[in-house]
PDB file of N, CA and C in Angstrom:
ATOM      1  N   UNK A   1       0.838  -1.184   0.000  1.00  0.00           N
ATOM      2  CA  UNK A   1       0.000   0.000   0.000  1.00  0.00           C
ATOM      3  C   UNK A   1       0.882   1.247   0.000  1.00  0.00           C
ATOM      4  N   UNK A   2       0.517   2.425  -0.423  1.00  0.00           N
ATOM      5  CA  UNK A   2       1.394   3.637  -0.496  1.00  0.00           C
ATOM      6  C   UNK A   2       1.546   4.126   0.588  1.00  0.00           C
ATOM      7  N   UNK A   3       2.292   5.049   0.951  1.00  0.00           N
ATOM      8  CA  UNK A   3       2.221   5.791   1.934  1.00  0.00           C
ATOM      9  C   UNK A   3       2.073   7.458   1.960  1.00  0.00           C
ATOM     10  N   UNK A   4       1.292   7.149   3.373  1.00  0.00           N
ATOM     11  CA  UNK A   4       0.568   9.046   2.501  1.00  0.00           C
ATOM     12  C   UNK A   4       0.785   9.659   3.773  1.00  0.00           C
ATOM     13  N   UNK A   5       0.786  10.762   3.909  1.00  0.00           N
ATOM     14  CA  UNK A   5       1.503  11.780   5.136  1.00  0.00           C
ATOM     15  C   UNK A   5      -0.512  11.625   5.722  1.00  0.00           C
ATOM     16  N   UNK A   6       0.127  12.368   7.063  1.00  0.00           N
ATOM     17  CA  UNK A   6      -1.327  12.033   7.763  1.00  0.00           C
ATOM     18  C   UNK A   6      -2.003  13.170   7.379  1.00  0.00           C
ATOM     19  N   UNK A   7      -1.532  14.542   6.807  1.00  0.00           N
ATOM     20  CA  UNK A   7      -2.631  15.278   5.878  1.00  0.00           C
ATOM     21  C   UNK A   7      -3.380  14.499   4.371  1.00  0.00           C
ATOM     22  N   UNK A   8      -2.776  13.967   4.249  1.00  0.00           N
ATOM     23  CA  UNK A   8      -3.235  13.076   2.930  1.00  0.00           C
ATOM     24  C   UNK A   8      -4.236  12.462   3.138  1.00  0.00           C
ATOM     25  N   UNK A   9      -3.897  11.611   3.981  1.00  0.00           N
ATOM     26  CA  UNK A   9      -5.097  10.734   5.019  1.00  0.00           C
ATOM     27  C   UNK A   9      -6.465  11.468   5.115  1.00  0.00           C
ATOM     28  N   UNK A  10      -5.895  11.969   5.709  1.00  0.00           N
ATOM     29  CA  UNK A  10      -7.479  13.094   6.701  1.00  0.00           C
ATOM     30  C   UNK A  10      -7.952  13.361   5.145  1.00  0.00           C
ATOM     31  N   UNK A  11      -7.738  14.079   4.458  1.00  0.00           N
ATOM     32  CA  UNK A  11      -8.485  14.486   3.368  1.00  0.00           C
ATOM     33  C   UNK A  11      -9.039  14.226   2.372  1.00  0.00           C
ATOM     34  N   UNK A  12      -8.160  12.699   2.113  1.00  0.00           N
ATOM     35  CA  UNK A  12      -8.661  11.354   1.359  1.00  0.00           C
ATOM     36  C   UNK A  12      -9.912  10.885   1.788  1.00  0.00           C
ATOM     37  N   UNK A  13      -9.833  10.539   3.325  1.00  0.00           N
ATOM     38  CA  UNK A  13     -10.834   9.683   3.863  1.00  0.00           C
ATOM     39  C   UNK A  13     -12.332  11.134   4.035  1.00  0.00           C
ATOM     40  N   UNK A  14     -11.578  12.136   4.628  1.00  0.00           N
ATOM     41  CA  UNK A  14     -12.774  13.260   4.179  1.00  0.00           C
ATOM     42  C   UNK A  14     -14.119  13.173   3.116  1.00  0.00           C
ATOM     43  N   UNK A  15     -12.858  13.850   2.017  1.00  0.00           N
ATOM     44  CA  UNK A  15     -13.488  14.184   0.517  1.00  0.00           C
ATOM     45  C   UNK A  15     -14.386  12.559   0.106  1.00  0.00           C
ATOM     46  N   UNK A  16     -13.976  11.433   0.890  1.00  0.00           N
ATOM     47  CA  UNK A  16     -14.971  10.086   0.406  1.00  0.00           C
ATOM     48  C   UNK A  16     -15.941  10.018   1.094  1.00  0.00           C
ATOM     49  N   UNK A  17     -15.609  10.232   2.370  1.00  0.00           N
ATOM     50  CA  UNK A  17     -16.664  10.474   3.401  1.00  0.00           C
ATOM     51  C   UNK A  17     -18.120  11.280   2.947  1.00  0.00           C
ATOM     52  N   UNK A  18     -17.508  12.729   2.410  1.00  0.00           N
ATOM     53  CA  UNK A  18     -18.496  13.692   1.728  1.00  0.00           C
ATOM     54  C   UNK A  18     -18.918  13.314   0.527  1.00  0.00           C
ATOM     55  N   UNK A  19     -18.430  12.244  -0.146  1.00  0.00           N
ATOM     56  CA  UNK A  19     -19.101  11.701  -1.569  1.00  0.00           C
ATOM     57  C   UNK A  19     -20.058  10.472  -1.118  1.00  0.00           C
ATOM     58  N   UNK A  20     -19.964   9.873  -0.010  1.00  0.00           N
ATOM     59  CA  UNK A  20     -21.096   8.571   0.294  1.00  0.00           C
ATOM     60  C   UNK A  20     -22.130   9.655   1.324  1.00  0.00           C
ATOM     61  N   UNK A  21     -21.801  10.343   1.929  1.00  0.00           N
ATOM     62  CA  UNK A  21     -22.996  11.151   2.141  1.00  0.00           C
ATOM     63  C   UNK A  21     -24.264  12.034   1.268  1.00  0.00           C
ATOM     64  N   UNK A  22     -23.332  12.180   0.097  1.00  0.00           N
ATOM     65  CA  UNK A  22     -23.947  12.929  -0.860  1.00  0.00           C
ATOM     66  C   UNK A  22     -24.429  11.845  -2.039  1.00  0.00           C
ATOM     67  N   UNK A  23     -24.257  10.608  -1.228  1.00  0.00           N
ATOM     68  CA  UNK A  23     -24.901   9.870  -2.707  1.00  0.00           C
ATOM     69  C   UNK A  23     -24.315   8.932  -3.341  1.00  0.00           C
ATOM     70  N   UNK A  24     -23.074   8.744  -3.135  1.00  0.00           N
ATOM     71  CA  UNK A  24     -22.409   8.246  -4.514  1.00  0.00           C
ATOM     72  C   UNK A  24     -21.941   6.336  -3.813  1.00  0.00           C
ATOM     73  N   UNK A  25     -22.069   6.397  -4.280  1.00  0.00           N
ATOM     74  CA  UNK A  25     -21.786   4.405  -4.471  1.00  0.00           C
ATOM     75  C   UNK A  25     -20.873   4.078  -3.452  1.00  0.00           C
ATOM     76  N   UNK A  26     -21.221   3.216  -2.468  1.00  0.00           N
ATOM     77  CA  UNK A  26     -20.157   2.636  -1.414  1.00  0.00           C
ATOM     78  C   UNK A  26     -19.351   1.504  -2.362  1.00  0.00           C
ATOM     79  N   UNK A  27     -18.073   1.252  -2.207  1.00  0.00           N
ATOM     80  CA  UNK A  27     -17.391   0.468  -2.985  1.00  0.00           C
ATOM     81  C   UNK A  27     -16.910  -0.916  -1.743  1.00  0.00           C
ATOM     82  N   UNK A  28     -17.325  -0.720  -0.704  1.00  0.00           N
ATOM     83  CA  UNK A  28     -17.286  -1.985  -0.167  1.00  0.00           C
ATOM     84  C   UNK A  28     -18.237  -2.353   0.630  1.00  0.00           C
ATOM     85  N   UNK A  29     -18.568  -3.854   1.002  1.00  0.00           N
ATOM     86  CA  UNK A  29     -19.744  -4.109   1.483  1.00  0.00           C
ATOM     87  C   UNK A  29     -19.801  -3.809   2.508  1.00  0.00           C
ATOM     88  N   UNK A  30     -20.790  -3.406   3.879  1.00  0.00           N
ATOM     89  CA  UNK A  30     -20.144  -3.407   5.093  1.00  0.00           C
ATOM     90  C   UNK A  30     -22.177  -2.400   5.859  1.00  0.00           C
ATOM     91  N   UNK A  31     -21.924  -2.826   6.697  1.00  0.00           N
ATOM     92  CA  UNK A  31     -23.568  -2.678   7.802  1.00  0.00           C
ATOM     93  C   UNK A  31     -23.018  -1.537   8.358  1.00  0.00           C
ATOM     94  N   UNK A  32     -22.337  -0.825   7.927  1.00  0.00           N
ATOM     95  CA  UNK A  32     -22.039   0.711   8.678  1.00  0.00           C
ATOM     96  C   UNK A  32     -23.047   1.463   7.822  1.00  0.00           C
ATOM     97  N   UNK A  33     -23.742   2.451   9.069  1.00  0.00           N
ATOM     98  CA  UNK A  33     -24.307   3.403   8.107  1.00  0.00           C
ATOM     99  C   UNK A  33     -23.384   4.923   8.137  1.00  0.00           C
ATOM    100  N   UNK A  34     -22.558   5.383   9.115  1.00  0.00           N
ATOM    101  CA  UNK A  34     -22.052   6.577   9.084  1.00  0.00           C
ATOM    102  C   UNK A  34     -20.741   6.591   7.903  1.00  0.00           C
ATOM    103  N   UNK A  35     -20.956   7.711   6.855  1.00  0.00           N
ATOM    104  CA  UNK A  35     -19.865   7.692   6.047  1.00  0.00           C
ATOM    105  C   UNK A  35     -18.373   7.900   6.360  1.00  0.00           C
ATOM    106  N   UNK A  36     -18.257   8.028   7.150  1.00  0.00           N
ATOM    107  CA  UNK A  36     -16.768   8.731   7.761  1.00  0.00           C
ATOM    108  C   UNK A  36     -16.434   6.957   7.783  1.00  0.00           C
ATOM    109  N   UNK A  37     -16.855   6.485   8.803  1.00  0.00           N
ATOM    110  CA  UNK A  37     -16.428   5.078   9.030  1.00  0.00           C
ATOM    111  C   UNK A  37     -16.430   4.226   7.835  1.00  0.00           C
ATOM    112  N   UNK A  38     -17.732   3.968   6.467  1.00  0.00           N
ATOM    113  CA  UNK A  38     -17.202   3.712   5.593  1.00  0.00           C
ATOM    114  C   UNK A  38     -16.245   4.211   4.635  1.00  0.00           C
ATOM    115  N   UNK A  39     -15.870   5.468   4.408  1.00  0.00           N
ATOM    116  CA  UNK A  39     -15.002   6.037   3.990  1.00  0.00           C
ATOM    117  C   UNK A  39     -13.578   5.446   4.385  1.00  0.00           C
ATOM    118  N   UNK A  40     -13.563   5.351   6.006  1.00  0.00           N
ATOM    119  CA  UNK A  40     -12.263   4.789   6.720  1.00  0.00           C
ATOM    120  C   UNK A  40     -12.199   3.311   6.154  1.00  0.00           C
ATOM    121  N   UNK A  41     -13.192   2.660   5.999  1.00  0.00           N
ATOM    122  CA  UNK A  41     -13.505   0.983   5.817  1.00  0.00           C
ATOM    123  C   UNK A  41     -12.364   0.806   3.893  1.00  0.00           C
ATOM    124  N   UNK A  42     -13.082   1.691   3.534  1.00  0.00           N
ATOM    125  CA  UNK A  42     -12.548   1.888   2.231  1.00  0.00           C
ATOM    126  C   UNK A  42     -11.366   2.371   2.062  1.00  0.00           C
ATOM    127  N   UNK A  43     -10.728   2.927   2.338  1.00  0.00           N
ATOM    128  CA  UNK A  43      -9.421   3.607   2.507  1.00  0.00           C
ATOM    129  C   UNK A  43      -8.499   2.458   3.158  1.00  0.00           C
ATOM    130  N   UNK A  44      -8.871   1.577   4.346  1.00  0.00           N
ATOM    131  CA  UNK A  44      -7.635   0.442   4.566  1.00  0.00           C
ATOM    132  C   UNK A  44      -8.108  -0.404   3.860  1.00  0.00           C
ATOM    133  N   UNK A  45      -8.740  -0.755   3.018  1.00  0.00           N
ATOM    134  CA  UNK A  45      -8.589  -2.202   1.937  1.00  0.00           C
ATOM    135  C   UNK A  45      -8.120  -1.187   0.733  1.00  0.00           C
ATOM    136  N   UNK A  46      -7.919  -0.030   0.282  1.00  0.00           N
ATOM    137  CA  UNK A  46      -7.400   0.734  -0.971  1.00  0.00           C
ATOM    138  C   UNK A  46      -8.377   0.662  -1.551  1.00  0.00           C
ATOM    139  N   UNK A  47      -9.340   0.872  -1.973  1.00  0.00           N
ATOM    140  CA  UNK A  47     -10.609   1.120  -2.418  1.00  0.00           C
ATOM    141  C   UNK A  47     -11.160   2.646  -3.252  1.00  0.00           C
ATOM    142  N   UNK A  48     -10.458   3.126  -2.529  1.00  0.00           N
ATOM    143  CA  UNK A  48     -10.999   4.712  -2.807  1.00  0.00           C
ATOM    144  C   UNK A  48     -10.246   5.225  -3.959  1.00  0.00           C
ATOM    145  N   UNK A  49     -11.176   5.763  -5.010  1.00  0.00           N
ATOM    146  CA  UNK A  49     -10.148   5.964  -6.483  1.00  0.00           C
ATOM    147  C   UNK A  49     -10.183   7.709  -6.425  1.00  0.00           C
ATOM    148  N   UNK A  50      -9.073   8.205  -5.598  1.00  0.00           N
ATOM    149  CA  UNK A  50      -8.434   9.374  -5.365  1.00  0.00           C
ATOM    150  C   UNK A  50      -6.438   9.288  -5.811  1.00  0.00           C
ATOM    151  N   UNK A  51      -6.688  10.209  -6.321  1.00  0.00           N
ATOM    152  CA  UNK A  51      -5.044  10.474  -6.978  1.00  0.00           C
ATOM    153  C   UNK A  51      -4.649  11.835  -5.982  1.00  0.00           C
ATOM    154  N   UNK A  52      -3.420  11.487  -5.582  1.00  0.00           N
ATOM    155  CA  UNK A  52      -3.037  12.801  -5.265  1.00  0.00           C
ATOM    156  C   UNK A  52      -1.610  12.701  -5.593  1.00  0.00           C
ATOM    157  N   UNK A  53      -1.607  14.665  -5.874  1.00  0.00           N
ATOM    158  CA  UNK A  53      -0.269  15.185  -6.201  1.00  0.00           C
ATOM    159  C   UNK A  53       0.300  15.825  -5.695  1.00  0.00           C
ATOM    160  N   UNK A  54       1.726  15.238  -5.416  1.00  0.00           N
ATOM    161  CA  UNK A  54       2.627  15.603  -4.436  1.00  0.00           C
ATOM    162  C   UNK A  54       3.821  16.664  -5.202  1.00  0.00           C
ATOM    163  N   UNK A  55       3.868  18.016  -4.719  1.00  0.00           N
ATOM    164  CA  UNK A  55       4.415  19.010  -5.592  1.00  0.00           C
ATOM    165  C   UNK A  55       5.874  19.023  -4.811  1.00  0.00           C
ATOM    166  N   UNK A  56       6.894  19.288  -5.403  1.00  0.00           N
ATOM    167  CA  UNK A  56       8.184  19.284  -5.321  1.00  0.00           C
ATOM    168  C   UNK A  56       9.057  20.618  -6.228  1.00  0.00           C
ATOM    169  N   UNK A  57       8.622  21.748  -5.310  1.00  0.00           N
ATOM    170  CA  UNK A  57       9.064  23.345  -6.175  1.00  0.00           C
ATOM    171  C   UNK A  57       8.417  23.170  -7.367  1.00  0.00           C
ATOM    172  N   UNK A  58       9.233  23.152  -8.346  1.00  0.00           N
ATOM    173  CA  UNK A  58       8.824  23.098  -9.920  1.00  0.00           C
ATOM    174  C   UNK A  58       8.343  21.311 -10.873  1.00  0.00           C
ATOM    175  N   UNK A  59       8.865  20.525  -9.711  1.00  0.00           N
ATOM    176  CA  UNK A  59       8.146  19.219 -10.113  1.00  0.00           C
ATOM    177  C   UNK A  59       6.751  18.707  -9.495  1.00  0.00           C
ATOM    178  N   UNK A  60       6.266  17.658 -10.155  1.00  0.00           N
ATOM    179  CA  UNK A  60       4.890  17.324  -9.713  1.00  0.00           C
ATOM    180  C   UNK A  60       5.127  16.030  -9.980  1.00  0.00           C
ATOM    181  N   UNK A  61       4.795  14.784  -8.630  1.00  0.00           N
ATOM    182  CA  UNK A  61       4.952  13.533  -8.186  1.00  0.00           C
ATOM    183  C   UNK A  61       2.804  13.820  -8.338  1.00  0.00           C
ATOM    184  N   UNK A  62       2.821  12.661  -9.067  1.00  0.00           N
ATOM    185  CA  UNK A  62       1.554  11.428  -8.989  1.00  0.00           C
ATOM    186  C   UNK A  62       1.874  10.268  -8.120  1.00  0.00           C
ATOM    187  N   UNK A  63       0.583  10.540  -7.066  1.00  0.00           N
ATOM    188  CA  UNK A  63       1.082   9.452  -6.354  1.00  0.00           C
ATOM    189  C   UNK A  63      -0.563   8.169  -6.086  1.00  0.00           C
ATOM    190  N   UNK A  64      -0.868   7.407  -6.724  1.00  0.00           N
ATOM    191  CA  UNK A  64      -2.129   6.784  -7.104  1.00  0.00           C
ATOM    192  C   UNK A  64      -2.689   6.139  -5.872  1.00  0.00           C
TER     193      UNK A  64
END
């Protein structure tokens, strides 16, 4: 699994959190109803299809 700084984290599991509240498709099975916790559920099996980019001055790291 990648490794992501613990701002990465928080904002990953956030921004999914705020997309299963608002509607959008749980990607794993699971009897939770609060999104934060499925959001979290999804995020340790890698589930969640978020890209982030890690900036370096004038370079830019993709990190999937």
């Amino acid at each position: 699994m990648i490794s992501y700084t613990r701002y990465e984290r928080a904002r990953i599991i956030g921004a999914r959190a705020l997309q299963i509240s608002m509607g959008a498709p749980v990607l794993v099975r699971t009897g939770r109803i609060d999104p934060l916790e499925i959001a979290l559920e999804e995020f340790e099996k890698g589930l969640i299809p978020i890209t982030v980019k890690r900036h370096f001055g004038e370079r830019e790291v993709v990190v999937a």
